[in-house]
Protein backbone atom coordinates (compact mmCIF):
# COMPACT_ATOMS: atom_id res chain seq x y z
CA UNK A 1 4.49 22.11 15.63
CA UNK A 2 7.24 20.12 17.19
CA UNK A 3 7.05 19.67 21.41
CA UNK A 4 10.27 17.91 22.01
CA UNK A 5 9.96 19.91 24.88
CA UNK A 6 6.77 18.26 26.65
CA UNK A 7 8.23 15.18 28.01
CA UNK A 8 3.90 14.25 28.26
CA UNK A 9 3.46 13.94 24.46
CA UNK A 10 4.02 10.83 22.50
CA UNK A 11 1.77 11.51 19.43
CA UNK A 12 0.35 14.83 17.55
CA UNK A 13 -2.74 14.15 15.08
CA UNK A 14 -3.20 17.10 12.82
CA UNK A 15 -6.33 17.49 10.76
CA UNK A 16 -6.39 18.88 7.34
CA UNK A 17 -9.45 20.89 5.00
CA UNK A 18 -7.84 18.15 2.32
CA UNK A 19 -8.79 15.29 3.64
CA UNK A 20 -5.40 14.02 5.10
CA UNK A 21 -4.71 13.08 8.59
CA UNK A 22 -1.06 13.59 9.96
CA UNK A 23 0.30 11.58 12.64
CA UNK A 24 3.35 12.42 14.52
CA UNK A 25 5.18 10.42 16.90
CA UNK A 26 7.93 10.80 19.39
CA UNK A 27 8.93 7.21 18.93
CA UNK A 28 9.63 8.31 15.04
CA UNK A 29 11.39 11.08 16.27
CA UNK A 30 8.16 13.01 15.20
CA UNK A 31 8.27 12.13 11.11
CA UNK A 32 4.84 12.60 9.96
CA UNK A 33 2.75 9.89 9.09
CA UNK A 34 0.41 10.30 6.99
CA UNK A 35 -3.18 8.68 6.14
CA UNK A 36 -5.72 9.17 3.49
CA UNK A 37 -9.32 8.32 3.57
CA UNK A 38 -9.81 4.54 3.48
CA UNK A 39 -6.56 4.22 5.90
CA UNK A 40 -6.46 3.30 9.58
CA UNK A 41 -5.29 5.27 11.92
CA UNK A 42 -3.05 3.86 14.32
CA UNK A 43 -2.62 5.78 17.73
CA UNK A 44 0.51 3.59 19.58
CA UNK A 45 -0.13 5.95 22.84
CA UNK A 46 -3.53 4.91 23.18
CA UNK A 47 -3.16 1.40 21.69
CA UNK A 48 -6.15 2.16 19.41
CA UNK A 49 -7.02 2.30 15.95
CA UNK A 50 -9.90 3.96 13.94
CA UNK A 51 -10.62 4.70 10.52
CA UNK A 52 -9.87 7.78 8.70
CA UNK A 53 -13.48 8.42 7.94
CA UNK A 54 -14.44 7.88 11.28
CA UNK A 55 -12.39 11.57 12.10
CA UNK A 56 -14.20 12.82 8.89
CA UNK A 57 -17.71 11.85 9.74
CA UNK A 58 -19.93 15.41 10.07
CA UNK A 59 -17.41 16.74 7.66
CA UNK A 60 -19.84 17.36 4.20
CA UNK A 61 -17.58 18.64 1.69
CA UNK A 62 -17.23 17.42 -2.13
CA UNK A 63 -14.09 15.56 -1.17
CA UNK A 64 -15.68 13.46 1.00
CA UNK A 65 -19.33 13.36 -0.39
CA UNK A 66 -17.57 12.05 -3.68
CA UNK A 67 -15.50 9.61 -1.66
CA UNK A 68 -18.48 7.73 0.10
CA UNK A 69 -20.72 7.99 -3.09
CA UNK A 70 -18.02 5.40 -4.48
CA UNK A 71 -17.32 3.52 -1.71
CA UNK A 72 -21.40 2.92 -1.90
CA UNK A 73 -20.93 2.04 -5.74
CA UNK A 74 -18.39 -0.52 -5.06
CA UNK A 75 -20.12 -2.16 -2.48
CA UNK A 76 -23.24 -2.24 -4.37
């Protein structure tokens, strides 16, 4: 989904069942970006910033069950 046409639009996010967050951005003449859990998000049209897992939280899949299970065991 390019809109080169919406003059509005500086940024797409696109979700993914695979755990991956896409980022496009007019600025980057809308090259995906792309982040992972553990990454930061960084939304330049907002001037905000939030953590992948943040966008994942009610989402209770293996993937990201398995994830937090060892980001518990490494903090423990």
């Amino acid at each position: 989904m390019v809109c080169d046409d919406d003059p509005s639009e500086d940024e797409q996010i696109r979700e993914s069942p695979i755990l991956i967050i896409e980022v496009q951005r007019r600025s980057a003449s809308w090259q995906s970006s792309y982040y992972f859990l553990g990454d930061e998000v960084v939304l330049e049209s907002v001037n905000a910033s939030l953590p992948v897992e943040a966008i994942y939280e009610r989402v209770k899949n293996d993937d990201v069950l398995a994830w937090l299970e060892q980001q518990q065991a490494e903090g423990a």
